[in-house]
C-alpha atoms as a PDB file:
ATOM      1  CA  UNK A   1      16.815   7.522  18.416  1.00  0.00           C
ATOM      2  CA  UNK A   2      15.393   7.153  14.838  1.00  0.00           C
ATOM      3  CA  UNK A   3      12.257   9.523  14.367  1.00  0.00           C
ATOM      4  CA  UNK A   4       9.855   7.636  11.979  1.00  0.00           C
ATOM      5  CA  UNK A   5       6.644   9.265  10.652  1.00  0.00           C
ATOM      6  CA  UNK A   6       4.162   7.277   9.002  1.00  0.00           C
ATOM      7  CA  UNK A   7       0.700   8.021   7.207  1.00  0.00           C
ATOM      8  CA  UNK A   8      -1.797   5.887   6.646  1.00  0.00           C
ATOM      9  CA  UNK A   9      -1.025   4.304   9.843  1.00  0.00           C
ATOM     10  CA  UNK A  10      -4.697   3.139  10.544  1.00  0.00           C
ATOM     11  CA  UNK A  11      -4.725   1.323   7.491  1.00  0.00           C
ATOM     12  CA  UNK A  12      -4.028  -2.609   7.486  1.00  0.00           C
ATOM     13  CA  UNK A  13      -0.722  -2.209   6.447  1.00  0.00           C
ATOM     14  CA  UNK A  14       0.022   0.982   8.467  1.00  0.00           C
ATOM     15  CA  UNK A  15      -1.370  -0.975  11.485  1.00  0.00           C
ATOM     16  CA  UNK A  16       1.229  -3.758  11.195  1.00  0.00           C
ATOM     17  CA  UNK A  17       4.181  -1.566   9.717  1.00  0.00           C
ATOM     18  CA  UNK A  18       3.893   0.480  13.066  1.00  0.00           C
ATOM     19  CA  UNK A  19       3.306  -2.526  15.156  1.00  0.00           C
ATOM     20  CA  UNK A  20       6.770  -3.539  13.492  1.00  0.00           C
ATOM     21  CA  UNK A  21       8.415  -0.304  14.086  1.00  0.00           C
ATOM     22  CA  UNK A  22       6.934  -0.461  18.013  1.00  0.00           C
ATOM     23  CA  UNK A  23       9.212  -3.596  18.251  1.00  0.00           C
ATOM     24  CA  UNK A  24      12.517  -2.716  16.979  1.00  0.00           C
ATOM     25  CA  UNK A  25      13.611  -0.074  20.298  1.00  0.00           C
ATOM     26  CA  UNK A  26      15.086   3.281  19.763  1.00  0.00           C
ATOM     27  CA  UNK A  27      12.039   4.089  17.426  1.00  0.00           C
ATOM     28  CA  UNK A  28       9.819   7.300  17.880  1.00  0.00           C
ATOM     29  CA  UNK A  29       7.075   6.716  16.137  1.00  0.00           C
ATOM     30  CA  UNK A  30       4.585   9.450  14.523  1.00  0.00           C
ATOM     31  CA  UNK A  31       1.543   9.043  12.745  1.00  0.00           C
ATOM     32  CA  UNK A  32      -0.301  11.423  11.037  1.00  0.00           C
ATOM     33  CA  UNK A  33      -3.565  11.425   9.046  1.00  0.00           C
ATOM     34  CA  UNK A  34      -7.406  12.726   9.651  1.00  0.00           C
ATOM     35  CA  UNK A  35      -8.062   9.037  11.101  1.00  0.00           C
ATOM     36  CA  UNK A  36      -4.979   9.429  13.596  1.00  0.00           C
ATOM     37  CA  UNK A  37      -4.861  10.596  16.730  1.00  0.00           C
ATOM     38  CA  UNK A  38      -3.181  14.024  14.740  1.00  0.00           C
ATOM     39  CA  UNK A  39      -6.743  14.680  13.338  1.00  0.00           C
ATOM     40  CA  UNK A  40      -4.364  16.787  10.383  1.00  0.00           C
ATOM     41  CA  UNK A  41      -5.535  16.780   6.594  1.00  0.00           C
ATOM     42  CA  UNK A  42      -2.539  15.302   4.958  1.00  0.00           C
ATOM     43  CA  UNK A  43      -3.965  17.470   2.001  1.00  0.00           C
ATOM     44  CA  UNK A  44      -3.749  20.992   3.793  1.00  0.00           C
ATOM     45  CA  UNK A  45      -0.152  21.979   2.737  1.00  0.00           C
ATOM     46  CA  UNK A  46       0.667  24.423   5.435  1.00  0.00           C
ATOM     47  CA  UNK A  47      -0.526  22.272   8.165  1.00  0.00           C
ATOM     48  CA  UNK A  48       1.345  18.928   6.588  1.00  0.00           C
ATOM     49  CA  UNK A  49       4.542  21.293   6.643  1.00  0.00           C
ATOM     50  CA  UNK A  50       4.096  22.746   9.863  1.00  0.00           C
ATOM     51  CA  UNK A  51       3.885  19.064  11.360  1.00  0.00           C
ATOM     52  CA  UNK A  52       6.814  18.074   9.556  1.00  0.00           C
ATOM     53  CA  UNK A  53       8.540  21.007  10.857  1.00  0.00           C
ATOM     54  CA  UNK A  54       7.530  19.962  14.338  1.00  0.00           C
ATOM     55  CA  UNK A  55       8.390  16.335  14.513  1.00  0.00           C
ATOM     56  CA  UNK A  56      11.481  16.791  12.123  1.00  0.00           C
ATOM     57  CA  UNK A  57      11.423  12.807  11.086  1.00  0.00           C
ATOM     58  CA  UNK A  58      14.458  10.688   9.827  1.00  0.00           C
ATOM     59  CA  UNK A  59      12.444   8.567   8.400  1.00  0.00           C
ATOM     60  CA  UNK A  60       8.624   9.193   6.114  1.00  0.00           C
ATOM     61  CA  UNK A  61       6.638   5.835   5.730  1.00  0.00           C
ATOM     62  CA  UNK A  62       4.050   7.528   3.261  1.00  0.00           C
ATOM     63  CA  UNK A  63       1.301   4.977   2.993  1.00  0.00           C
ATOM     64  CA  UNK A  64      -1.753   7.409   3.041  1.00  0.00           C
ATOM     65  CA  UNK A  65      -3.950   6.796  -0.103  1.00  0.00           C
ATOM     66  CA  UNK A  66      -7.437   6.581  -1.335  1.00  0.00           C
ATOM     67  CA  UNK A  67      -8.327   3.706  -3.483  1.00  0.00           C
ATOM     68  CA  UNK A  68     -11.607   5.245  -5.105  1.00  0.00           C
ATOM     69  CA  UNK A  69     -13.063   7.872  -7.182  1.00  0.00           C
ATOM     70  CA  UNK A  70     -12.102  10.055 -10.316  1.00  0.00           C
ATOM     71  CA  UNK A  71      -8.463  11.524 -10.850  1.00  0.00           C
ATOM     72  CA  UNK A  72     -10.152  14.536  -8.865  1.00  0.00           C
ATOM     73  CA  UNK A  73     -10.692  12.717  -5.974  1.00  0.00           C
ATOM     74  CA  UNK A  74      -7.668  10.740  -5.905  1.00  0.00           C
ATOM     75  CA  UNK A  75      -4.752  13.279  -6.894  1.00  0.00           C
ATOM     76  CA  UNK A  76      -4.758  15.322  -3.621  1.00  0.00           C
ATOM     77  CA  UNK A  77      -3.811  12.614  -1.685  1.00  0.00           C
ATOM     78  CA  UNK A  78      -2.163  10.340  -4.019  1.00  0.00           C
ATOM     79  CA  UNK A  79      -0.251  12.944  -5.610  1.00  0.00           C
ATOM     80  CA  UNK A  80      -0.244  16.032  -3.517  1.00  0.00           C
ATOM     81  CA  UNK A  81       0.623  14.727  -0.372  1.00  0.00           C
ATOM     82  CA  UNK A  82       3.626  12.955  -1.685  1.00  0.00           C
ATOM     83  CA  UNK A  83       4.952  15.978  -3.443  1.00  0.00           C
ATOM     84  CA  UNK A  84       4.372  18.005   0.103  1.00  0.00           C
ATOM     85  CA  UNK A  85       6.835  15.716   1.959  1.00  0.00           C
ATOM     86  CA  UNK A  86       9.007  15.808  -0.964  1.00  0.00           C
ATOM     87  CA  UNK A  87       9.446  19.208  -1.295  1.00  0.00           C
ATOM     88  CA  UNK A  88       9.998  19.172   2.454  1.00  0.00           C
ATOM     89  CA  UNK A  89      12.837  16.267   2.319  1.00  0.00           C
ATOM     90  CA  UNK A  90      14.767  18.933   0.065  1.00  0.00           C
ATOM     91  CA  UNK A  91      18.273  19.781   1.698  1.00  0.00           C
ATOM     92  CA  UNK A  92      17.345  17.852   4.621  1.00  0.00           C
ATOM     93  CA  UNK A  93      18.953  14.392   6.049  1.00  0.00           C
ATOM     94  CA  UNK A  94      15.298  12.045   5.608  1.00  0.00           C
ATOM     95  CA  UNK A  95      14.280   9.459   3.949  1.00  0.00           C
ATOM     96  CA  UNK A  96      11.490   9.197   1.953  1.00  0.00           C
ATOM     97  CA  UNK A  97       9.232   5.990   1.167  1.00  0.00           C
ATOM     98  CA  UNK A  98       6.528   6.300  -0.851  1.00  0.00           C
ATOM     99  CA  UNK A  99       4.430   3.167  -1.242  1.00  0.00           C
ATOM    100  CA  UNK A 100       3.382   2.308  -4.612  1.00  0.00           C
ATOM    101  CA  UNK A 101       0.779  -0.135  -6.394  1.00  0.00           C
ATOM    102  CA  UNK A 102       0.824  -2.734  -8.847  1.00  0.00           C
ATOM    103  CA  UNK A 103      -1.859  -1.093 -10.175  1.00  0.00           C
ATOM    104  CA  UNK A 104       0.356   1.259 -12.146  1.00  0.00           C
ATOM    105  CA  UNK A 105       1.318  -1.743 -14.415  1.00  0.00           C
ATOM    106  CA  UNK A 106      -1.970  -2.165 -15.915  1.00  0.00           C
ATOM    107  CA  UNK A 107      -3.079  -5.363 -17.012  1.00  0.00           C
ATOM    108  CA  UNK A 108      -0.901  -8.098 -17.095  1.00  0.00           C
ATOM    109  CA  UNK A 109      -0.756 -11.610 -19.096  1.00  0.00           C
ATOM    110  CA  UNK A 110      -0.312 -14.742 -17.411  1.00  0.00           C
ATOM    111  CA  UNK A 111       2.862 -15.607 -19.501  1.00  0.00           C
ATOM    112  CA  UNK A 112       4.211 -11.819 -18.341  1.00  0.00           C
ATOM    113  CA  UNK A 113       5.075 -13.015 -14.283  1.00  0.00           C
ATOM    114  CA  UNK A 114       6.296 -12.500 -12.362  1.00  0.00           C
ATOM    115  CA  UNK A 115       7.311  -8.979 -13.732  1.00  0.00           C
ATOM    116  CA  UNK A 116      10.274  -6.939 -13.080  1.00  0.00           C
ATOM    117  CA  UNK A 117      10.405  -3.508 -11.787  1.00  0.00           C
ATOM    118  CA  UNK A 118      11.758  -1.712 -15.030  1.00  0.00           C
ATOM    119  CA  UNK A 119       8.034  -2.741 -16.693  1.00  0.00           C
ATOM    120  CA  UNK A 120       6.374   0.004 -18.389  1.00  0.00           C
ATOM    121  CA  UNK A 121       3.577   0.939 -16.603  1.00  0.00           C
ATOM    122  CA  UNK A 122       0.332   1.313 -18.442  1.00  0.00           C
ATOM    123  CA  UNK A 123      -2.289   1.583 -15.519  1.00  0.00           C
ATOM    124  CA  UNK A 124      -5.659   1.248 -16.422  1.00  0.00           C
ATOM    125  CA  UNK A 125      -7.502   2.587 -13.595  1.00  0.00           C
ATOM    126  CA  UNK A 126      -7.505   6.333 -12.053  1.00  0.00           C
ATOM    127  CA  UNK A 127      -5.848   4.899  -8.831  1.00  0.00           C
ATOM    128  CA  UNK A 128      -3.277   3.318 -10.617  1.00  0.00           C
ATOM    129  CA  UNK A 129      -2.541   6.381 -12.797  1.00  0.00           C
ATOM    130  CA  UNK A 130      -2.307   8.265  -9.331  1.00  0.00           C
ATOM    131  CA  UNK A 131      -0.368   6.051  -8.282  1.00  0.00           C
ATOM    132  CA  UNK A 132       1.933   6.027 -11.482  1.00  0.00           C
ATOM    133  CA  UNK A 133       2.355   9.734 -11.240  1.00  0.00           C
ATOM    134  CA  UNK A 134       3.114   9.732  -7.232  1.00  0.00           C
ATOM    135  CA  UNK A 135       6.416   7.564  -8.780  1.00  0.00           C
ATOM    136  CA  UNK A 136       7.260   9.979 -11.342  1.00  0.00           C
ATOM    137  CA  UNK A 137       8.249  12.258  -8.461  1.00  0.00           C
ATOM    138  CA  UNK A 138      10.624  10.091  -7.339  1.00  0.00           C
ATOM    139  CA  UNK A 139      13.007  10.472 -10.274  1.00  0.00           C
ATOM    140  CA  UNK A 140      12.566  14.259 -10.359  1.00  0.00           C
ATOM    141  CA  UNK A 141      12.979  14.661  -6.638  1.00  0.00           C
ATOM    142  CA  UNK A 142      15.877  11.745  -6.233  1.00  0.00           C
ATOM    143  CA  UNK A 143      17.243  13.999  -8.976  1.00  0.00           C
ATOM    144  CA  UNK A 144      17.126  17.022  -7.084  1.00  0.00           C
ATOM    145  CA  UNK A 145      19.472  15.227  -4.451  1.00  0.00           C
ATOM    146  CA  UNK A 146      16.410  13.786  -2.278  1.00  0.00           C
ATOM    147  CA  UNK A 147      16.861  10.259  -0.400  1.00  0.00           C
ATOM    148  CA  UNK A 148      13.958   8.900  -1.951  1.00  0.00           C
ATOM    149  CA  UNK A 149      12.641   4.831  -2.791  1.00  0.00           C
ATOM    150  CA  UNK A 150       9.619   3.814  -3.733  1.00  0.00           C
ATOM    151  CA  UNK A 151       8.042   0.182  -2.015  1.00  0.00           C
ATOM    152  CA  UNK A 152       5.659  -1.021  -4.575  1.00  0.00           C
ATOM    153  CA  UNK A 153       2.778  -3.383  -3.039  1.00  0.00           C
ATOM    154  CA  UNK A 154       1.106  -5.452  -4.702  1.00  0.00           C
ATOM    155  CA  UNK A 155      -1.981  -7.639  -3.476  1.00  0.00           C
ATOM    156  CA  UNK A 156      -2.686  -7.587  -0.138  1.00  0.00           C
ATOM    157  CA  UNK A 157      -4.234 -10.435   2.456  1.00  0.00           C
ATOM    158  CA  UNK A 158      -5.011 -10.673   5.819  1.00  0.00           C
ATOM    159  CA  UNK A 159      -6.881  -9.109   8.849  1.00  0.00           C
ATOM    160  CA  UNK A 160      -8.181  -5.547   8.074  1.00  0.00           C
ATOM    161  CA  UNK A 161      -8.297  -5.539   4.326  1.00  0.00           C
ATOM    162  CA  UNK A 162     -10.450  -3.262   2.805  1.00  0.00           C
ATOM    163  CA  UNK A 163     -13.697  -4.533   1.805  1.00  0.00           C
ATOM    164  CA  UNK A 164     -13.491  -2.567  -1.831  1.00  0.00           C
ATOM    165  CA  UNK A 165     -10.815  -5.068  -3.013  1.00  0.00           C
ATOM    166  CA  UNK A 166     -11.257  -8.648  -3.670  1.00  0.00           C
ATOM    167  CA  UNK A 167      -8.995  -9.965  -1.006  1.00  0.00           C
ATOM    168  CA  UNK A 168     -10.793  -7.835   1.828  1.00  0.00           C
ATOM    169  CA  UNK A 169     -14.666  -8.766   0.236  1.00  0.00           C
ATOM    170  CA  UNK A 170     -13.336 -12.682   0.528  1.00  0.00           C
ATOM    171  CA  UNK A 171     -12.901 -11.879   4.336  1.00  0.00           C
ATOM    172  CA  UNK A 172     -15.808 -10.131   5.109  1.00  0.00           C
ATOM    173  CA  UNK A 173     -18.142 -13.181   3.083  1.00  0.00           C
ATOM    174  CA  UNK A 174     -16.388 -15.980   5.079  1.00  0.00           C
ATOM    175  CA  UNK A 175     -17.020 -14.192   8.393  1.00  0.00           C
ATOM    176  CA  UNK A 176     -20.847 -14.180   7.092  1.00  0.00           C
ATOM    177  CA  UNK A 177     -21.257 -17.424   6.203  1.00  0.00           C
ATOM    178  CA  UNK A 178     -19.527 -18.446   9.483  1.00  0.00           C
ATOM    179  CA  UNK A 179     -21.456 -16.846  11.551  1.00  0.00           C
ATOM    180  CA  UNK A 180     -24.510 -17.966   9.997  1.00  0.00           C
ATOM    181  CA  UNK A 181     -25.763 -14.790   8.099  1.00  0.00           C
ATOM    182  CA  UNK A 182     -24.958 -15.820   4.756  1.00  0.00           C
ATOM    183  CA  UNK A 183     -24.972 -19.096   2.861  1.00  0.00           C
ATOM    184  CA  UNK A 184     -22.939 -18.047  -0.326  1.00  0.00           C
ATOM    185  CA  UNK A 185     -20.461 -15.326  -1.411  1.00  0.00           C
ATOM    186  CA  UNK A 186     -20.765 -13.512  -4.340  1.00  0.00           C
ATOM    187  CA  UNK A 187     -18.083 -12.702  -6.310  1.00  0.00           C
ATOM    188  CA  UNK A 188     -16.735 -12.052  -9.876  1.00  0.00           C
ATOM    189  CA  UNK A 189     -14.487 -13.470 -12.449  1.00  0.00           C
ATOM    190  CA  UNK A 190     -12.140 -15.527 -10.506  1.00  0.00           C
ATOM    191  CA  UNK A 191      -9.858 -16.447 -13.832  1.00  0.00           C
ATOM    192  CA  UNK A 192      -7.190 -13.025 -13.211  1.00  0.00           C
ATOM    193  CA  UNK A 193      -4.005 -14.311 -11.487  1.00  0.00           C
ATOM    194  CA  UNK A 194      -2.240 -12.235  -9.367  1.00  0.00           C
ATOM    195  CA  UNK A 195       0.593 -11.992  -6.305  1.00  0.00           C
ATOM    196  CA  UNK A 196      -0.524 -12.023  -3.418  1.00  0.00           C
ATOM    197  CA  UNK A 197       1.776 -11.876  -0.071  1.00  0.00           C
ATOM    198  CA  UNK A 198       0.293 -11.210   3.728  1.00  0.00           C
ATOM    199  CA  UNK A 199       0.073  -7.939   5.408  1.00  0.00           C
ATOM    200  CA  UNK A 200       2.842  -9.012   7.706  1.00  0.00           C
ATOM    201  CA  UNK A 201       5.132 -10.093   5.449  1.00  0.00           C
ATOM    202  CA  UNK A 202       4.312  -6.821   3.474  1.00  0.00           C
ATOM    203  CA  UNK A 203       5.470  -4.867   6.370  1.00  0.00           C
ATOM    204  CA  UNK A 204       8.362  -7.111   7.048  1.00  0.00           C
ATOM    205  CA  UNK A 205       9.535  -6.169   3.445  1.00  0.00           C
ATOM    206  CA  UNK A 206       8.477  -2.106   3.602  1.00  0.00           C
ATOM    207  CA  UNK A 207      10.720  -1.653   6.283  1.00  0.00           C
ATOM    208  CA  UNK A 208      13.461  -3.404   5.017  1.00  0.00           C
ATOM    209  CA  UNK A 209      13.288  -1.024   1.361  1.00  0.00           C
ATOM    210  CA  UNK A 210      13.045   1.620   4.014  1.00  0.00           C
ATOM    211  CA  UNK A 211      16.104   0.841   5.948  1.00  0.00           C
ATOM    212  CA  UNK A 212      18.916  -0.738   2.819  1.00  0.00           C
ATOM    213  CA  UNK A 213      16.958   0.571  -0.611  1.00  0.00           C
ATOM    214  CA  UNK A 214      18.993   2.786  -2.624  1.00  0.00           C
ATOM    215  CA  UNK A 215      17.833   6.505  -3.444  1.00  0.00           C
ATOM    216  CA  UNK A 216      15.918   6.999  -6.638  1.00  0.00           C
ATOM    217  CA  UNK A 217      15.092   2.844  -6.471  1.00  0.00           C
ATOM    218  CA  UNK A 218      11.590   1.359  -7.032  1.00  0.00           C
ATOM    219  CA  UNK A 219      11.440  -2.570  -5.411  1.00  0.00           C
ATOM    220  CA  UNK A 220       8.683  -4.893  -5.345  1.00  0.00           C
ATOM    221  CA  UNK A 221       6.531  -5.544  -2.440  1.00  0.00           C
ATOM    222  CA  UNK A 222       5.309  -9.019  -3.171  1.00  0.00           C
ATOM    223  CA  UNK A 223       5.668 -12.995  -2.659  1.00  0.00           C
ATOM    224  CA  UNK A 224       6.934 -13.388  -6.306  1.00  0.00           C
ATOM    225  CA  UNK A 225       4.153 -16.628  -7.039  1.00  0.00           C
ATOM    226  CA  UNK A 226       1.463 -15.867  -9.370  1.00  0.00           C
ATOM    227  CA  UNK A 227      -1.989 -17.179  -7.995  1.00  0.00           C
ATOM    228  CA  UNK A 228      -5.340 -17.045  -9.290  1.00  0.00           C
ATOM    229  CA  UNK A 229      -7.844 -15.729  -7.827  1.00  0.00           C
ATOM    230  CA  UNK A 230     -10.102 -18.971  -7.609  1.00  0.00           C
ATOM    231  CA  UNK A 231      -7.067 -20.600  -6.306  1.00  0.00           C
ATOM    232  CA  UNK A 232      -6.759 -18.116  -3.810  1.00  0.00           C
ATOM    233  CA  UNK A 233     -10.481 -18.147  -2.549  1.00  0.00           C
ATOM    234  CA  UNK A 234     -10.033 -21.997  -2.476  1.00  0.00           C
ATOM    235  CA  UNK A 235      -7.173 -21.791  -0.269  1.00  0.00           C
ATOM    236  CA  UNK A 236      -8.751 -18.994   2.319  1.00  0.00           C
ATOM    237  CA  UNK A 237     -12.195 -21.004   2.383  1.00  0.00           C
ATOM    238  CA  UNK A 238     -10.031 -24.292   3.388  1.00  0.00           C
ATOM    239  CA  UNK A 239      -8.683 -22.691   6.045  1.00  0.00           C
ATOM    240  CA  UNK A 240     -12.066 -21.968   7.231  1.00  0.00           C
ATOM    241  CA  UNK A 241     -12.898 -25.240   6.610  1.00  0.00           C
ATOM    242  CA  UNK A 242     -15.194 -23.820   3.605  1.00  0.00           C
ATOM    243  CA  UNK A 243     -15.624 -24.970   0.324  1.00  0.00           C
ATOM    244  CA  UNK A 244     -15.687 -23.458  -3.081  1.00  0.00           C
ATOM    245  CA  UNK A 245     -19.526 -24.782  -3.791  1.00  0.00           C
ATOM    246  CA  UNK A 246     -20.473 -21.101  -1.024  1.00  0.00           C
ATOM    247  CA  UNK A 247     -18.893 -19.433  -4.204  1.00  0.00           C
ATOM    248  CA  UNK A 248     -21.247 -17.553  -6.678  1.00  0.00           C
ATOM    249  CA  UNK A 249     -18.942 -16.191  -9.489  1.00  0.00           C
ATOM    250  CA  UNK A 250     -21.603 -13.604 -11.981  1.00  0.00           C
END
């Protein structure tokens, strides 16, 4: 029986990467994360190592993160934890997936996608700089002899989303103006284009870097179609059977 630990797991994408897992048999499944049934602080070294120690995993899904704040805020967990179940991984038979961002790439021109995972990265942001330096470790620790990939996700959509990203603000305005307590959604410059791909599928993918990904490897999370983000906000408000004229773009 495979032993699989995960953090992040009640995120949107931990939610349906476990839900995946749950399906597949001979699966043990551990999550861990202050918002888990663990209760542990990822960042609190001794007690992340001490769990480890305890569940002994074949498999680390690390999808824990925090999308907000300074470099402060953000390294512990972006950064730290990572390097915790690294360090752990050392002379041990695990594998390691860290999830990654396409935030670490910066901004991108149109006439650049889709982009290829060699791409330097030049993130503009403090998450994607955290996020940029969580995949520095791989190379030093895949070095080092540890069985390590990194999944690289790019935009999410889909049930769940957070509401500080686009995609999950989209969600949360349509609900509004469906059930009657809103009559527009407001919303930025629509003009960026982006990939986009479904939590689902997302998972579908994560688990199969996880399971045939060679050591030391980064791979894309991601449908591969550039989209704009009107495009995308006309498609989502179809579905609803919306139309663009409940957007207000400032």
């Amino acid at each position: 029986m495979t032993r699989t630990l995960v953090t992040g797991a009640s995120g949107a994408l931990g939610r349906a990467v476990v839900a995946r897992l749950e399906t597949l048999g001979e699966q043990q499944v551990v999550t861990l994360g202050r918002r888990d049934e663990s209760g542990l602080d990822l960042c609190d070294r001794a007690a992340l190592l001490a769990a480890l120690d305890a569940h002994s995993p074949d498999l680390i899904l690390h999808l824990a993160a925090r999308f907000q704040g300074e470099l402060e805020d953000l390294y512990p967990i972006n950064v730290g934890v990572a390097k915790t179940l690294l360090d752990w991984a050392m002379g041990r038979e695990v594998r390691v997936v860290l999830v990654g961002s396409a935030a670490e790439y910066g901004i991108v021109a149109a006439a650049d996608n889709p982009i290829a995972e060699d791409r330097v990265l030049a993130p503009v942001s403090a998450y994607g700089l955290s996020k940029a330096w969580q995949t520095q470790l791989l190379g030093v620790y895949a070095a080092r002899g540890v069985d390590v990939v990194c999944a690289r996700v790019f935009n999410l959509i889909g049930p769940g989303i957070s509401s500080r990203l686009f995609a999950g603000r989209l969600e949360d305005g349509i609900r509004a103006v469906l059930a009657g307590e809103a009559t527009e959604i407001r919303v930025g410059d629509l003009s960026a284009i982006r990939d986009y791909l479904s939590i689902d599928e997302a998972a579908r993918q994560l688990l199969r870097i996880a399971g045939r990904g060679r050591a030391g490897e980064i791979y894309h999370v991601a449908s591969g179609v550039p989209v704009s983000m009107r495009e995308l906000a006309r498609k989502r408000l179809a579905a609803a059977g919306l139309s663009l004229d409940v957007l207000l773009e400032s």
